[in-house]
N, C-alpha and C. Protein backbone atom coordinates (compact mmCIF):
# COMPACT_ATOMS: atom_id res chain seq x y z
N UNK A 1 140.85 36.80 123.69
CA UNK A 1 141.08 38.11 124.22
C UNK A 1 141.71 39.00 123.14
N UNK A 2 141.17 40.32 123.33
CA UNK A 2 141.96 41.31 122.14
C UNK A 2 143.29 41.73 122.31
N UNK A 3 143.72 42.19 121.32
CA UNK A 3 145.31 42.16 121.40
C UNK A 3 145.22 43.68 121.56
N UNK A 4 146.13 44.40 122.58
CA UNK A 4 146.41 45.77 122.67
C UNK A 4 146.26 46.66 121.40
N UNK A 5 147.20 46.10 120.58
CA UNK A 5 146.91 46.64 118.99
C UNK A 5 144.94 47.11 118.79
N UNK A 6 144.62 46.39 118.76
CA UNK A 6 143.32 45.79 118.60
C UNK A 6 142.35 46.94 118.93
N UNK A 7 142.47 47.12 120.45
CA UNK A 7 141.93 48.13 121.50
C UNK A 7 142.01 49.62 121.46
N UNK A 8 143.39 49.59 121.11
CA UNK A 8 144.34 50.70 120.28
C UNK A 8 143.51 51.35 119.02
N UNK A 9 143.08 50.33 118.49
CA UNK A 9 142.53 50.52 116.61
C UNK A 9 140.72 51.17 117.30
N UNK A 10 140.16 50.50 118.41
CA UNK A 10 138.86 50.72 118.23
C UNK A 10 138.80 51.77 119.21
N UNK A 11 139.42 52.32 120.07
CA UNK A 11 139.76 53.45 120.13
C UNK A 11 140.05 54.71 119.41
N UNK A 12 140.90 54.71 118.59
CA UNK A 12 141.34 55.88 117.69
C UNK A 12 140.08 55.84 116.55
N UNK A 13 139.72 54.62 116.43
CA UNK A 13 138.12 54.68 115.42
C UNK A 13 136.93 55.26 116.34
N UNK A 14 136.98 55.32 117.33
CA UNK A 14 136.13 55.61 118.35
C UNK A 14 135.93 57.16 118.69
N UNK A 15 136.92 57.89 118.77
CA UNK A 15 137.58 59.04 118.97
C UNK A 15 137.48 59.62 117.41
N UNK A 16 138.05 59.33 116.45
CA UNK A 16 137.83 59.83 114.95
C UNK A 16 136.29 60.58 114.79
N UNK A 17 135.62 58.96 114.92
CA UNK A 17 133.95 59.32 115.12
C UNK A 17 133.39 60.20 115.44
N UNK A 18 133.72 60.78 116.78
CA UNK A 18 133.10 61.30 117.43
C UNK A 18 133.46 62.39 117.14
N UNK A 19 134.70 62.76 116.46
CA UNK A 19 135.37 64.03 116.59
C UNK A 19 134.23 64.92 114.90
N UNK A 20 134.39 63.90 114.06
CA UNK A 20 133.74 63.96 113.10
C UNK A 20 132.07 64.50 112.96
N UNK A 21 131.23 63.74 114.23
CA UNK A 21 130.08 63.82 114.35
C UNK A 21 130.03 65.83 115.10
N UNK A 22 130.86 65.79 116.26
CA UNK A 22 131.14 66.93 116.48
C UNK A 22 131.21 67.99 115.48
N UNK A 23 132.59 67.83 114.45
CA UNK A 23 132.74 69.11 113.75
C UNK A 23 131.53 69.13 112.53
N UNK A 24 130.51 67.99 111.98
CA UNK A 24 129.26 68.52 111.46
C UNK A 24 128.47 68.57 111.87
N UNK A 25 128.13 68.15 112.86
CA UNK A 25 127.41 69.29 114.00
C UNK A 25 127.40 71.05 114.42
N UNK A 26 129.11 71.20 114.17
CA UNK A 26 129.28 72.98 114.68
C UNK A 26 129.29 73.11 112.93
N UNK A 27 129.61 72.91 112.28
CA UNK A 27 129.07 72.98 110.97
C UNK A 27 127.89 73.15 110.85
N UNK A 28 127.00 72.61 110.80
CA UNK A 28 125.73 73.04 110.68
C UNK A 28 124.84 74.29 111.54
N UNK A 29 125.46 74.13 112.89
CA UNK A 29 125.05 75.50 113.84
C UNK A 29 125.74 76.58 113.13
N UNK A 30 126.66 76.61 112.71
CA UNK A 30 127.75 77.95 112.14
C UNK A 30 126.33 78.10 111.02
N UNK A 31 126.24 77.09 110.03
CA UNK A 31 125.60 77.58 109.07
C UNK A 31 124.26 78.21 109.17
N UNK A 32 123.30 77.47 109.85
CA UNK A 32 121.64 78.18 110.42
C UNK A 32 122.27 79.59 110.97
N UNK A 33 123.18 79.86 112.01
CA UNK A 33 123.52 81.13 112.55
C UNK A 33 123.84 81.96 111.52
N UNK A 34 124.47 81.64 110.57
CA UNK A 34 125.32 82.45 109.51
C UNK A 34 123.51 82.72 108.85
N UNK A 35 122.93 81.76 108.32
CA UNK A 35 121.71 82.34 107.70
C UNK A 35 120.90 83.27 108.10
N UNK A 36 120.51 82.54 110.05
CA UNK A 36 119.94 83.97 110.85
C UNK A 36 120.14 85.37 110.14
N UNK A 37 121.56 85.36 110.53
CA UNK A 37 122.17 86.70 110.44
C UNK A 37 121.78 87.81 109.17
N UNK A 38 121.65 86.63 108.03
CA UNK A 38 121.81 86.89 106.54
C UNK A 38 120.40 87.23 106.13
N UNK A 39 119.23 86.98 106.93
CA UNK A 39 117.81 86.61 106.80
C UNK A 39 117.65 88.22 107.56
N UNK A 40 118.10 88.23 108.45
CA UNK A 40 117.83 89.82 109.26
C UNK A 40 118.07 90.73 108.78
N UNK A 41 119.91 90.49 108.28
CA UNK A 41 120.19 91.80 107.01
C UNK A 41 119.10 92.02 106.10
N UNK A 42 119.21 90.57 105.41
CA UNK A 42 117.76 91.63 104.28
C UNK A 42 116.64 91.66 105.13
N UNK A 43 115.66 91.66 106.42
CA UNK A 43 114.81 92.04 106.28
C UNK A 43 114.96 93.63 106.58
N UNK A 44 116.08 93.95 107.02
CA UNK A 44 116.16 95.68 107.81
C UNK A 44 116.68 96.49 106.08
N UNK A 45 117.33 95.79 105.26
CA UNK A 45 116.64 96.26 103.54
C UNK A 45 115.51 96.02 103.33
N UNK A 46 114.84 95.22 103.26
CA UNK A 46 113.36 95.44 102.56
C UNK A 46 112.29 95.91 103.35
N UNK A 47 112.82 96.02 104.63
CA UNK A 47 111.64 97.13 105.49
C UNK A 47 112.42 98.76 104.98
N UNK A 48 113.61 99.31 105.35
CA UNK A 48 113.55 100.28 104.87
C UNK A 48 113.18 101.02 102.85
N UNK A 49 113.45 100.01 101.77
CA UNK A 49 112.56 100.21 101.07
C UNK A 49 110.95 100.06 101.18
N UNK A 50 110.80 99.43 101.87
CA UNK A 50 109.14 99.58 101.92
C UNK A 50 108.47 100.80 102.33
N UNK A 51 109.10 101.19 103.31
CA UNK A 51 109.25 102.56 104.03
C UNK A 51 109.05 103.30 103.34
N UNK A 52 110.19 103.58 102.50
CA UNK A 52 110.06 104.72 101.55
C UNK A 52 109.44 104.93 100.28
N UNK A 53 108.87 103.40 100.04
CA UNK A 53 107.65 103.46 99.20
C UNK A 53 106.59 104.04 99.32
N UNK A 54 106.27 103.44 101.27
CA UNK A 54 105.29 103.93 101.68
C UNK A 54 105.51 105.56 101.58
N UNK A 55 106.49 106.26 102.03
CA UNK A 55 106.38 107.47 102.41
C UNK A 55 105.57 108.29 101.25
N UNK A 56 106.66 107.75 99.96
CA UNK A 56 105.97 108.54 98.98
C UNK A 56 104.79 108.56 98.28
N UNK A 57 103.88 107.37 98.54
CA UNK A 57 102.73 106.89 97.93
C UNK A 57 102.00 107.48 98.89
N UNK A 58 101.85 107.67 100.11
CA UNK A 58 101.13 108.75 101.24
C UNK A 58 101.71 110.56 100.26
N UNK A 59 102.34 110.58 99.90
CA UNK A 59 102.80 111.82 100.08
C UNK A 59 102.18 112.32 98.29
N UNK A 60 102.21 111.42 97.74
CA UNK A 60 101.16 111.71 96.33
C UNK A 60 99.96 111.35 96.34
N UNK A 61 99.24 111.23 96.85
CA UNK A 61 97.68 110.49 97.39
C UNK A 61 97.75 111.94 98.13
N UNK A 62 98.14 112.19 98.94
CA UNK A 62 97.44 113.79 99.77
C UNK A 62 98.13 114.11 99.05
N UNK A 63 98.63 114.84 98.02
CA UNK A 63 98.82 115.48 97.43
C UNK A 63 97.77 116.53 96.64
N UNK A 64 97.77 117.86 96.64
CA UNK A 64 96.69 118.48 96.37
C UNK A 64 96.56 118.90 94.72
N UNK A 65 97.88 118.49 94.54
CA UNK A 65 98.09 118.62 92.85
C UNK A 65 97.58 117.45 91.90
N UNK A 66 97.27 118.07 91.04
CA UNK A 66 96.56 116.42 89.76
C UNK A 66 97.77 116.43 89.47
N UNK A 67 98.89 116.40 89.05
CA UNK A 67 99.53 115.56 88.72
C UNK A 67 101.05 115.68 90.06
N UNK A 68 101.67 114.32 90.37
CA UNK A 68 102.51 114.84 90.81
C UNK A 68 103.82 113.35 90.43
N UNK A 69 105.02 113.94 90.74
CA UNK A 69 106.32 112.84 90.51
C UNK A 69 107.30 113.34 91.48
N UNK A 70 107.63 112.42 92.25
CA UNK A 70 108.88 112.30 92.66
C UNK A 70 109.83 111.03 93.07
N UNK A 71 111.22 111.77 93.07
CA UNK A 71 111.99 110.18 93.21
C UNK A 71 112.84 110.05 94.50
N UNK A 72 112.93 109.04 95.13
CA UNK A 72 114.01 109.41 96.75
C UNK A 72 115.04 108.07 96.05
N UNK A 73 116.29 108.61 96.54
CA UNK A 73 117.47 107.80 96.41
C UNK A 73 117.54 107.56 97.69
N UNK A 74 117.78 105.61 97.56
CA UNK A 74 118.07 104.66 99.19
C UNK A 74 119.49 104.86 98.40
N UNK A 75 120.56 105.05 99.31
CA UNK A 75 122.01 103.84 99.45
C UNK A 75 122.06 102.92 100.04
N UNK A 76 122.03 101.58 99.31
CA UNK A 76 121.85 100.44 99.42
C UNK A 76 123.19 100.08 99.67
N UNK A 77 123.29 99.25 100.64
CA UNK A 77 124.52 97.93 100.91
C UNK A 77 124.90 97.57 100.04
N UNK A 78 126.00 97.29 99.31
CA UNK A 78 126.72 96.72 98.40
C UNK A 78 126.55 94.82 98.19
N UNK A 79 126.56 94.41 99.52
CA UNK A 79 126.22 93.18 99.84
C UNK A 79 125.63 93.22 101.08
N UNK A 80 125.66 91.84 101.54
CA UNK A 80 124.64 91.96 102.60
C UNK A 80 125.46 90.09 103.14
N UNK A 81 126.27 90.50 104.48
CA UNK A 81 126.94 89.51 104.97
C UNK A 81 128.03 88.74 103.65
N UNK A 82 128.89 89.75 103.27
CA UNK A 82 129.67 89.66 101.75
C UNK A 82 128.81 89.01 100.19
N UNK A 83 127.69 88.76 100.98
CA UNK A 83 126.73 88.26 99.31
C UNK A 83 125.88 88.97 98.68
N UNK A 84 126.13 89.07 96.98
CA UNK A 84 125.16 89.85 96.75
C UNK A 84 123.76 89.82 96.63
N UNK A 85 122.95 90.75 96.52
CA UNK A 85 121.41 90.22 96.84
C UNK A 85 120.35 90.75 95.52
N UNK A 86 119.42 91.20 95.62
CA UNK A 86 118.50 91.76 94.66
C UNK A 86 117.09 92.14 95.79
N UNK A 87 116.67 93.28 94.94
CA UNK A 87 115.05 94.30 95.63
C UNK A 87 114.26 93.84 94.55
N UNK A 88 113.02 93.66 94.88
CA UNK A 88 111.99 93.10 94.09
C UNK A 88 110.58 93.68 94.66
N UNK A 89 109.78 93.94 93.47
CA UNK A 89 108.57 94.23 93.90
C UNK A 89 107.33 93.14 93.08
N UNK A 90 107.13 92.43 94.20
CA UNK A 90 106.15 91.44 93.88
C UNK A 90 104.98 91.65 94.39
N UNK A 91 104.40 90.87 93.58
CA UNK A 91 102.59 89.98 94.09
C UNK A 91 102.86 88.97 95.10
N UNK A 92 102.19 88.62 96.39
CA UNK A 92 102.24 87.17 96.65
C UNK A 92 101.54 87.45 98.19
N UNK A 93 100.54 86.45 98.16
CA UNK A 93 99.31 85.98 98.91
C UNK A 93 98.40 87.28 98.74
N UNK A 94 98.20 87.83 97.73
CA UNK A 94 97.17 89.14 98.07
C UNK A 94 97.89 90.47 98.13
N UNK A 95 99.32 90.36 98.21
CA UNK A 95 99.65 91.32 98.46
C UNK A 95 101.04 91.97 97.71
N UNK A 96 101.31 93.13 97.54
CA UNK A 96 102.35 93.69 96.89
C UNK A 96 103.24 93.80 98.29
N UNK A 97 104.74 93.19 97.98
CA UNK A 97 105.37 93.53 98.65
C UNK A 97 106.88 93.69 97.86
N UNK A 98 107.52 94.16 99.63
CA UNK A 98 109.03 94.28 98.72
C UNK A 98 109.98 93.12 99.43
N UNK A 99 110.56 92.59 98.63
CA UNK A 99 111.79 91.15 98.74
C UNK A 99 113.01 91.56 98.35
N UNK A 100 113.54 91.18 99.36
CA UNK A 100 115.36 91.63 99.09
C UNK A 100 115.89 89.56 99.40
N UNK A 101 116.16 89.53 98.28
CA UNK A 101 116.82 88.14 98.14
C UNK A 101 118.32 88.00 97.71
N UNK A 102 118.69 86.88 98.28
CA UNK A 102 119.97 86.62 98.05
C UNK A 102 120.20 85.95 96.18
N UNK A 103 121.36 86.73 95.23
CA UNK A 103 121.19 86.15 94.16
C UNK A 103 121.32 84.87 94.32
N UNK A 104 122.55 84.42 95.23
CA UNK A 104 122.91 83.11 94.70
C UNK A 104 122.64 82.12 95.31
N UNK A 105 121.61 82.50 96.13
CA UNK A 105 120.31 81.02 97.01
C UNK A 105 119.45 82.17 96.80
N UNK A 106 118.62 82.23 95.87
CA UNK A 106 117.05 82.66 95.91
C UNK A 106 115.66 82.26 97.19
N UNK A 107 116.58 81.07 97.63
CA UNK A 107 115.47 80.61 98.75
C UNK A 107 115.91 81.43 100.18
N UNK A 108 116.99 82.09 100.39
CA UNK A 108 116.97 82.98 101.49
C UNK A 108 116.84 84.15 100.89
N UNK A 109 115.80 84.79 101.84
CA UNK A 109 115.32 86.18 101.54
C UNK A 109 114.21 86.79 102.53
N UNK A 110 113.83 88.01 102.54
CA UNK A 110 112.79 88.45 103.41
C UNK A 110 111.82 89.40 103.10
N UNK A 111 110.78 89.73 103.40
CA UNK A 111 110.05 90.26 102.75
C UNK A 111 109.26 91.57 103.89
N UNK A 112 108.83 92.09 103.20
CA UNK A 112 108.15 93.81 103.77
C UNK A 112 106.98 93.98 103.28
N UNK A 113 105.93 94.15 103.62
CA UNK A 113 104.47 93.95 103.37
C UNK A 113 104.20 95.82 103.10
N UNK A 114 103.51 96.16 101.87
CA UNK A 114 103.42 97.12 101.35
C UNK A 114 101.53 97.39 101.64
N UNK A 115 100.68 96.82 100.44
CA UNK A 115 99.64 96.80 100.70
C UNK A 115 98.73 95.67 99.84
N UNK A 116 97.11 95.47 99.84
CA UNK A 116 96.88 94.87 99.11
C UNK A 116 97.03 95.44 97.42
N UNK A 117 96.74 94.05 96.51
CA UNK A 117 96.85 94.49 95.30
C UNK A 117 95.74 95.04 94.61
N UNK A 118 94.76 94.74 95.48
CA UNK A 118 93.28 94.45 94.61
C UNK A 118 92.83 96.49 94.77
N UNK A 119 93.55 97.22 95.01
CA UNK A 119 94.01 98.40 95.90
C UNK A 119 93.83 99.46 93.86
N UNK A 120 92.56 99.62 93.54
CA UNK A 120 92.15 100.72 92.38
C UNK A 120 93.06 101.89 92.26
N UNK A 121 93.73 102.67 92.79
CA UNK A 121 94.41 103.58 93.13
C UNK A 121 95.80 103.27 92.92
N UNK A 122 96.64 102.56 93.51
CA UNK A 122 98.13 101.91 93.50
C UNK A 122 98.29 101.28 91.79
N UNK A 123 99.24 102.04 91.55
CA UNK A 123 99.98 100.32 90.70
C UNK A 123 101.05 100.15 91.06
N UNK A 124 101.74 99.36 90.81
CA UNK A 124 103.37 98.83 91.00
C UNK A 124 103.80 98.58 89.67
N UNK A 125 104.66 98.60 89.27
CA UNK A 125 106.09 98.21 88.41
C UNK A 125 106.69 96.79 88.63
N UNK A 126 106.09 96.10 88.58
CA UNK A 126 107.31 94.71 89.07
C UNK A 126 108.47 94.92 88.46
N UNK A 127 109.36 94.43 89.46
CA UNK A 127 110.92 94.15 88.76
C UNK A 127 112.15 94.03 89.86
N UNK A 128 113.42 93.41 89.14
CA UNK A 128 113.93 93.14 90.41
C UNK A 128 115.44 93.89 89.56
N UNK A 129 115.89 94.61 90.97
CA UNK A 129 116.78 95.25 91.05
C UNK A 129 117.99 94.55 91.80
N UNK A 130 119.26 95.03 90.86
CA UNK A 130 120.18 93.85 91.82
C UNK A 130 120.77 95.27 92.36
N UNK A 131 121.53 94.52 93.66
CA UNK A 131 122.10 95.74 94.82
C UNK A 131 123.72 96.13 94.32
N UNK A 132 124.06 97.64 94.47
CA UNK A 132 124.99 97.57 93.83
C UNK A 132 125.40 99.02 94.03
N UNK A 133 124.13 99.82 93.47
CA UNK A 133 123.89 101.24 93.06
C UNK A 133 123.35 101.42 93.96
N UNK A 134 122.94 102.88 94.20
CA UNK A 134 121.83 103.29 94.66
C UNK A 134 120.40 103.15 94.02
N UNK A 135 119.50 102.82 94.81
CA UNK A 135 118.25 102.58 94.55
C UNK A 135 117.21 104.00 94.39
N UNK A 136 116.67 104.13 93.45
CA UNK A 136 115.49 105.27 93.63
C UNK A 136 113.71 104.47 93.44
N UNK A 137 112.78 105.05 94.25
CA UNK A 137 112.06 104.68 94.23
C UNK A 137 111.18 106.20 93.76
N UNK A 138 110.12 105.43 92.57
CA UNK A 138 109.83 106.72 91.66
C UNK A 138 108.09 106.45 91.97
N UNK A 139 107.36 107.63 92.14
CA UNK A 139 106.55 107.59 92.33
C UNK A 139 105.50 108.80 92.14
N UNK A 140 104.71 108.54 90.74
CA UNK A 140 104.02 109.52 90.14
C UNK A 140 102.09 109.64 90.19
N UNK A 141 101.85 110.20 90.50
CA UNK A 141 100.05 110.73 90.91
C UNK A 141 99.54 110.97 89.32
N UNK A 142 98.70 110.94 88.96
CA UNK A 142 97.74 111.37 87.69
C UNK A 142 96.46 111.45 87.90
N UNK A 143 95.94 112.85 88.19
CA UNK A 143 94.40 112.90 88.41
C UNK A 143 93.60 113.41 86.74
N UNK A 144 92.82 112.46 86.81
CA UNK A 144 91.99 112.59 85.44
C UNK A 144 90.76 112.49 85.95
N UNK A 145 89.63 113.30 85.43
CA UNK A 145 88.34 113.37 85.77
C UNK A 145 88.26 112.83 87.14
N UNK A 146 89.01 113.03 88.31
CA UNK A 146 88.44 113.03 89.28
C UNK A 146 89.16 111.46 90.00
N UNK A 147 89.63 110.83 88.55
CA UNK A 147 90.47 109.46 89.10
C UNK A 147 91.55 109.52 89.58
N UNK A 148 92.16 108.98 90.02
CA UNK A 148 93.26 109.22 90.58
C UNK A 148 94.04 107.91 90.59
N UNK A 149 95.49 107.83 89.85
CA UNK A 149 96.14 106.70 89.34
C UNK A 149 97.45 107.34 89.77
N UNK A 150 98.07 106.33 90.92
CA UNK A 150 99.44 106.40 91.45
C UNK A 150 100.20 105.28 91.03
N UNK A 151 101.43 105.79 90.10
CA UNK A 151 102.18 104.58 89.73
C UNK A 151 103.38 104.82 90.63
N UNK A 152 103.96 103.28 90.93
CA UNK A 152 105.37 103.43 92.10
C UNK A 152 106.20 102.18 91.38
N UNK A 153 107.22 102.89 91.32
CA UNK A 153 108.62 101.83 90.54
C UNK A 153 109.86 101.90 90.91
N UNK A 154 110.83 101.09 91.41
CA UNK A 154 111.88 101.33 91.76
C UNK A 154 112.73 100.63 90.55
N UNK A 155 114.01 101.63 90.40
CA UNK A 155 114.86 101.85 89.11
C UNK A 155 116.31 101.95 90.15
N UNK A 156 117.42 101.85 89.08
CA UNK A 156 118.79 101.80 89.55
C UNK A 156 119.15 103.00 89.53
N UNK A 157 120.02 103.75 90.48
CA UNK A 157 120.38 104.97 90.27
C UNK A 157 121.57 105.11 89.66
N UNK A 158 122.38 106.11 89.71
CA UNK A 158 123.50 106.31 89.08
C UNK A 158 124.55 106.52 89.90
């Protein structure tokens, strides 16, 4: 038969356990929730730059002038759930889009669908902007013999 001691010991080992399995358990829910959160922030950044990509690339395309330029300043979040992040204008599956990623896990991030690439008319600028400043997104028309070449780049503001 076990000695009280004994019962005592596989108890408090029993209880330890469980208490343990518990707190990395809410550990890990805290963390997926904390990412949710962090995954939404940037997508409501990289939809509103996309936005205003879009606006202006509609707005030099009807444009009735051969040549045209203009620039819109976003104020960007400083961070995004206290971390800092980066705006990017990429290629990926076919398509130009805009990515607002976290610097210091590159694997969380979200993305805003712009248009295809294969798109004669559009170019893009790749490049990635870290968040900080204000953002301008620059966007210039060039009609030559009838062609028509829209370049769009986003740069750091001042």
């Amino acid at each position: 038969m076990a000695s009280a001691s004994m019962v005592h010991a596989i108890g408090v080992l029993s209880t330890l356990a469980v208490l343990m399995i518990l707190s990395y358990v809410s550990m890990n829910y805290v963390a997926s929730m904390t990412q949710a959160i962090v995954v939404s922030q940037l997508e409501e950044t990289a939809a509103r730059v996309s936005s205003t990509v879009v606006d202006l690339t509609v707005l030099a395309v009807n444009s009735k002038s051969e040549s045209f330029a203009m620039e819109k300043k976003i104020d960007m979040p400083i961070t995004v759930s206290d971390k800092t992040y980066s705006i990017l204008l990429i290629r990926s599956d076919g398509m130009w889009k805009v990515r607002a990623r976290l610097n210091d896990q590159p694997t969380v991030w979200a993305e805003a669908a712009l248009w295809s690439e294969d798109s004669p008319t559009i170019q893009m600028v790749e490049g990635v902007i870290p968040a900080g400043k204000p953002l301008i997104v620059r966007c210039e028309k060039q009609t030559v013999g009838g062609n028509m070449s829209v370049t769009v780049q986003l740069r750091l503001g001042g």
